[in-house]
Protein backbone atom coordinates (compact mmCIF):
# COMPACT_ATOMS: atom_id res chain seq x y z
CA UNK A 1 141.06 13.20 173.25
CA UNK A 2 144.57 13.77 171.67
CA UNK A 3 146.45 10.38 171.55
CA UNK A 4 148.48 11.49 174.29
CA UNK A 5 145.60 11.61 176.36
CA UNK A 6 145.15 15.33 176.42
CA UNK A 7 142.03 16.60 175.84
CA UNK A 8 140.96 18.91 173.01
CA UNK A 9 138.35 22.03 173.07
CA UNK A 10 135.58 21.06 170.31
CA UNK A 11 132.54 22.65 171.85
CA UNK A 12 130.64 24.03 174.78
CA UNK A 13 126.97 24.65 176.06
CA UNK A 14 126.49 27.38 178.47
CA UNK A 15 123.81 26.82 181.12
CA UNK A 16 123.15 28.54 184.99
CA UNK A 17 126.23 28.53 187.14
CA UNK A 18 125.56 25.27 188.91
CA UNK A 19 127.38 21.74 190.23
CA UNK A 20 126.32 19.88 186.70
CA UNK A 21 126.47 15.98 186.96
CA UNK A 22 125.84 15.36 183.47
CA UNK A 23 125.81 11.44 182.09
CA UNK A 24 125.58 10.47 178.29
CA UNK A 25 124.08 7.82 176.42
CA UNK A 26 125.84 8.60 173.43
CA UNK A 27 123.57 10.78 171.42
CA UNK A 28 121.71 12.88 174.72
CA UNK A 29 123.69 14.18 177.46
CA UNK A 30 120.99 14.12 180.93
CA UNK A 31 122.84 17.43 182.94
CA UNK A 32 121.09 18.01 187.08
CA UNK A 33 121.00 22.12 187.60
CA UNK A 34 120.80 22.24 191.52
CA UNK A 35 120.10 25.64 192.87
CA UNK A 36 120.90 25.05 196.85
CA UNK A 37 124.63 24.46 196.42
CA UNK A 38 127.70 26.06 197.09
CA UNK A 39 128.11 25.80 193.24
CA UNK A 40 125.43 28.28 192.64
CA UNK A 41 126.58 31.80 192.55
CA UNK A 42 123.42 33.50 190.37
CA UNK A 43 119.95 32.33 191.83
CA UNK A 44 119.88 29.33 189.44
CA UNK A 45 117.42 26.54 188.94
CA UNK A 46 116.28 22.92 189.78
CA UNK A 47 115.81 21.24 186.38
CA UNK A 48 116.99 17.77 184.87
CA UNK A 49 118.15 19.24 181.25
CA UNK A 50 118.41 16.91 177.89
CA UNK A 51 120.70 17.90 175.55
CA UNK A 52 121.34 16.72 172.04
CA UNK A 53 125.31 15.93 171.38
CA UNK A 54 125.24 13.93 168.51
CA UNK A 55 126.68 16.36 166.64
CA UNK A 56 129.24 17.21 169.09
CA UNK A 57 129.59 20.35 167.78
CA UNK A 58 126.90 21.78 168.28
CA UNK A 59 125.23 20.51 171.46
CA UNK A 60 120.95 21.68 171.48
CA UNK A 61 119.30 21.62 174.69
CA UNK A 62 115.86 19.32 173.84
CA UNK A 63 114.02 19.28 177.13
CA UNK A 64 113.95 20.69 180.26
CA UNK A 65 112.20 18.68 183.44
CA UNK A 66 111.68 20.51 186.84
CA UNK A 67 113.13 18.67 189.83
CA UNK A 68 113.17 19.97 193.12
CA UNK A 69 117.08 19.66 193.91
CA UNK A 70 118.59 17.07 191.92
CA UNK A 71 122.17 15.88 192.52
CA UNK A 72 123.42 12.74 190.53
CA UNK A 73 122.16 11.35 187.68
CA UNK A 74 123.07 7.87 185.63
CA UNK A 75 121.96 5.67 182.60
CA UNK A 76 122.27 2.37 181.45
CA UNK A 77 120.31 0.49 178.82
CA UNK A 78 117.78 3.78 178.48
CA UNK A 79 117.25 3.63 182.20
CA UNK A 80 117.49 6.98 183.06
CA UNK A 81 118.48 7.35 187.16
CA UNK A 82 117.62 11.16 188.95
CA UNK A 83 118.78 11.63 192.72
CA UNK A 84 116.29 14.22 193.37
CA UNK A 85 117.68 14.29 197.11
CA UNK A 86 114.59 14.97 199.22
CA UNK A 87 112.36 14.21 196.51
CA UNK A 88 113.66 10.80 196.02
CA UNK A 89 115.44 8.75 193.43
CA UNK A 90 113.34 9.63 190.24
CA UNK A 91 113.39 6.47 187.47
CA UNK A 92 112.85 7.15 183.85
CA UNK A 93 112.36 5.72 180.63
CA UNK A 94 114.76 7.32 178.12
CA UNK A 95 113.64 5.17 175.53
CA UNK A 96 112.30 7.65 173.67
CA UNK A 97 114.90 10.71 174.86
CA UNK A 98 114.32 13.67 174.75
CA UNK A 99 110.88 12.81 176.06
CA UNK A 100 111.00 10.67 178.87
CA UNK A 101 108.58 8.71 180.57
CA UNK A 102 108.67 8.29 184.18
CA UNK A 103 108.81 4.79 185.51
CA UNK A 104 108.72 5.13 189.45
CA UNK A 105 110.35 7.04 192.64
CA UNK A 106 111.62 5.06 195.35
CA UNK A 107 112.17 6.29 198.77
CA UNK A 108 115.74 6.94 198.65
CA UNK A 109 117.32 10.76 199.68
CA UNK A 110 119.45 9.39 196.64
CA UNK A 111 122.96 11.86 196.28
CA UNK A 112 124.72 10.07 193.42
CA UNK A 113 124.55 6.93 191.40
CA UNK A 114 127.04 4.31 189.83
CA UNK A 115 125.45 2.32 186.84
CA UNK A 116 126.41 -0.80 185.93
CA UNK A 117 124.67 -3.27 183.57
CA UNK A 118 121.38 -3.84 185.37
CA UNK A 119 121.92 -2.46 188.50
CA UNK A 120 122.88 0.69 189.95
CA UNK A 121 124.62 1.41 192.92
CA UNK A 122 122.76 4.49 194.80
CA UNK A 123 124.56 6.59 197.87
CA UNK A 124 122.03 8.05 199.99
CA UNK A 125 123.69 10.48 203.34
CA UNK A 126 124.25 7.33 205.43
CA UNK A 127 123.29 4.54 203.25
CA UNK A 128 124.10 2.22 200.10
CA UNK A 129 121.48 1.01 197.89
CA UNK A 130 121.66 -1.56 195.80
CA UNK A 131 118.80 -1.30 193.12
CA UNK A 132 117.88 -3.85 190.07
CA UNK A 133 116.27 -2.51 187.16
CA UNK A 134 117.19 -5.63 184.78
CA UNK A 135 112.89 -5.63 184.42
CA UNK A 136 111.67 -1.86 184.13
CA UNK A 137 108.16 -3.08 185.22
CA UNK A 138 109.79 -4.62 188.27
CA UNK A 139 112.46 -1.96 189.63
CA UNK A 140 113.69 -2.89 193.53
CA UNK A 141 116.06 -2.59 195.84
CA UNK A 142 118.45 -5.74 196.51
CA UNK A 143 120.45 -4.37 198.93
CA UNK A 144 120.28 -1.32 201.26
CA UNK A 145 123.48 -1.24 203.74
CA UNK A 146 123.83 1.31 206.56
CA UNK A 147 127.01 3.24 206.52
CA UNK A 148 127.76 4.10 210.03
CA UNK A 149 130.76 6.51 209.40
CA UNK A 150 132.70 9.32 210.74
CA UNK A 151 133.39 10.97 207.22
CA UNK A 152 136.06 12.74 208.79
CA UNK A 153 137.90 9.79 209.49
CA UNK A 154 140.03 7.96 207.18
CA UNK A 155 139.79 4.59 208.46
CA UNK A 156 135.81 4.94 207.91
CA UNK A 157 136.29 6.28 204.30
CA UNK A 158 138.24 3.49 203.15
CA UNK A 159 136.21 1.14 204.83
CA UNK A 160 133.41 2.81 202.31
CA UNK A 161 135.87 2.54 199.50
CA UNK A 162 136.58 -1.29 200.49
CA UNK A 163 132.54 -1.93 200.36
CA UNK A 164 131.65 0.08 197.25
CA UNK A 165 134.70 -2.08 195.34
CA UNK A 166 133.65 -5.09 197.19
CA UNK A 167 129.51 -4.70 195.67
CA UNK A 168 131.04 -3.54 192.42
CA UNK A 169 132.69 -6.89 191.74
CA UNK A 170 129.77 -8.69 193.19
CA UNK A 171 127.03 -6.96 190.94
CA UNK A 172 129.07 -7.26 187.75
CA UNK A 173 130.13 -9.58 185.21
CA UNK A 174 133.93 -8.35 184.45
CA UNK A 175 133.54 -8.01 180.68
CA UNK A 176 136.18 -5.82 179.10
CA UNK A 177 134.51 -3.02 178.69
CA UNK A 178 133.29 -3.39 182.87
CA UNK A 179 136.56 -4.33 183.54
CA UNK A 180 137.69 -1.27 182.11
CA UNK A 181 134.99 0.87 183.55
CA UNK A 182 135.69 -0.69 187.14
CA UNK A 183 139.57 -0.11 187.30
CA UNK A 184 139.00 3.19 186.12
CA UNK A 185 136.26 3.78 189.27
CA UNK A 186 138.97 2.22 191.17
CA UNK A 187 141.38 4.88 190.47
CA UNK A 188 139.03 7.25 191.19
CA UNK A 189 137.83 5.97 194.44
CA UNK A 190 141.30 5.29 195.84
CA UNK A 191 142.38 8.39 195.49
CA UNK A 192 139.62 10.15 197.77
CA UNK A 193 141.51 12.43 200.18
């Protein structure tokens, strides 16, 4: 990023034509290939890909893990987080990235996740998840809140927005770098149409 903020072409990695939530932990970037979107305009794939990006660069694919229509995709602390939709929300060990180790699936038709420290918020089609993985041999849900919502209605969006900032500031401790993170999720959020 330029110091004006603008960003500045260093690299690429070519992959399927596919929605691509990718998230980092620095050295790997974890990037979802979904086939059954609207994003998909070539057949395409279902795969969970890990790709080196230390040197940024030159960006190496490492691994690829089949999934059977995986949407978001977070980590934290080398807890790796896979909505796998239908399949559920897959839980991984990234330890040892580029090969992971699976830890569990839970029950969720996860869509996307939010990390923060040691928990993760986890949107589902008509629920909110709250899920603590603080203890990797002890991953659970804390919360699980139903959304009844017209997503066609404003009113009932920001209501969504007002409880996903609301759990935000109760699940974390407002370091600066959270702080940060959150006001910059706040921006985002806000500014749903």
């Amino acid at each position: 990023i330029a110091p004006d903020g603008t960003p500045e072409y260093i690299s690429e990695y070519q992959h399927f034509t596919s929605c691509d939530p990718v998230a980092t932990d620095g050295q790997y970037a974890y990037v979802t290939l979904r086939s059954a979107n609207e994003c998909n305009l070539n057949g395409g794939i279902d795969v969970l890909e890990v790709i080196d990006v230390s040197d940024i660069q030159n960006p190496v694919l490492m691994r690829q893990y089949e999934m059977e229509g995986p949407l978001g995709v977070g980590i934290r602390n080398d807890v790796l987080f896979v909505c796998d939709v239908e399949a559920g929300l897959k839980i991984f060990n990234a330890q040892n990235a580029p090969n992971l180790t699976p830890i569990t699936t839970l029950d969720i038709e996860a869509r996307d996740v939010i990390m923060l420290e040691t928990t993760a918020l986890v949107l589902a089609p008509n629920k909110i998840f709250q899920v603590d993985f603080s203890d990797i041999n002890d991953i659970k849900i804390l919360i699980e809140e139903l959304l009844d919502i017209d997503r066609n209605n404003i009113n009932d969006r920001q209501n969504i927005i007002d409880m996903i900032n609301g759990l935000i500031i109760n699940c974390i401790n407002l370091s600066e770098n959270n702080r940060e993170l959150y006001l910059t999720y706040s921006e985002t959020v806000t500014n749903i149409n």
